[in-house]
Protein backbone atom coordinates (compact mmCIF):
# COMPACT_ATOMS: atom_id res chain seq x y z
CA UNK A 1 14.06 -15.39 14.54
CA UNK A 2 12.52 -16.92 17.93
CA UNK A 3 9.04 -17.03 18.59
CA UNK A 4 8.20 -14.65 21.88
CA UNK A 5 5.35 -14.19 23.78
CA UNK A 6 4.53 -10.82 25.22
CA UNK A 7 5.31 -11.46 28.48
CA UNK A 8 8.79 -11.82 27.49
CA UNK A 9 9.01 -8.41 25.10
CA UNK A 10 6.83 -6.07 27.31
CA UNK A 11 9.07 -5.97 30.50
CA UNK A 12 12.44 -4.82 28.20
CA UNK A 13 10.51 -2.63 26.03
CA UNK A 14 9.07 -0.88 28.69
CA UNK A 15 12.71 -0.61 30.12
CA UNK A 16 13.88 0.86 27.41
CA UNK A 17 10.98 3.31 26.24
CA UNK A 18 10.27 1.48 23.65
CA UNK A 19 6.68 0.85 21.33
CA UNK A 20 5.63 -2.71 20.56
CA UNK A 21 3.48 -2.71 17.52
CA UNK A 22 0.92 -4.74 16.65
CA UNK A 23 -0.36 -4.59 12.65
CA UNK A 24 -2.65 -6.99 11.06
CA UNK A 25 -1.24 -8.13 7.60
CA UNK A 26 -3.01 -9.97 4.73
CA UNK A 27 -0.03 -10.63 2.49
CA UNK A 28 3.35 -9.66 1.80
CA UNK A 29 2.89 -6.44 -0.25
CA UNK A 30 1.34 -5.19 3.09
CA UNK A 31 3.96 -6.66 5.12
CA UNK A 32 6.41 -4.78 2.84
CA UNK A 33 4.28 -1.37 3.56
CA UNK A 34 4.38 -1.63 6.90
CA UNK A 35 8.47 -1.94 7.36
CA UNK A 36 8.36 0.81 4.80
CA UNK A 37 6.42 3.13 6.61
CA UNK A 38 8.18 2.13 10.21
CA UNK A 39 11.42 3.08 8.69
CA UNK A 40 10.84 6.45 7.12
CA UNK A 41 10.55 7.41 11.16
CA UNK A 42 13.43 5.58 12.61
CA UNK A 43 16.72 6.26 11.82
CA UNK A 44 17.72 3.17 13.42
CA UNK A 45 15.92 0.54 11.58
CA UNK A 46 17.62 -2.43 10.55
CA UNK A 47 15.98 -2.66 6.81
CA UNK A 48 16.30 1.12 6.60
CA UNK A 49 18.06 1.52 3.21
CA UNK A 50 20.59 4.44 3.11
């Protein structure tokens, strides 16, 4: 996956009605949490496991 900066993702997200988050992560068990919890409220999630 490409490296972005803002500028690039703001514009089309904004387009789109879409939320950019931003989460500060220590390790991977957090990392893990974080996809976790992002995916229990979007159906559309790519890592959402059905």
């Amino acid at each position: 996956m490409p490296l972005v900066t803002m500028k690039d993702i703001l514009p089309a997200a904004r387009r789109a009605g879409h939320a950019i988050g931003a989460f500060n992560i220590a390790n991977f068990e957090t990392a893990g949490a974080v996809i976790t919890a992002a995916c229990s409220t979007d159906r559309r999630c790519p890592w959402r496991k059905t």
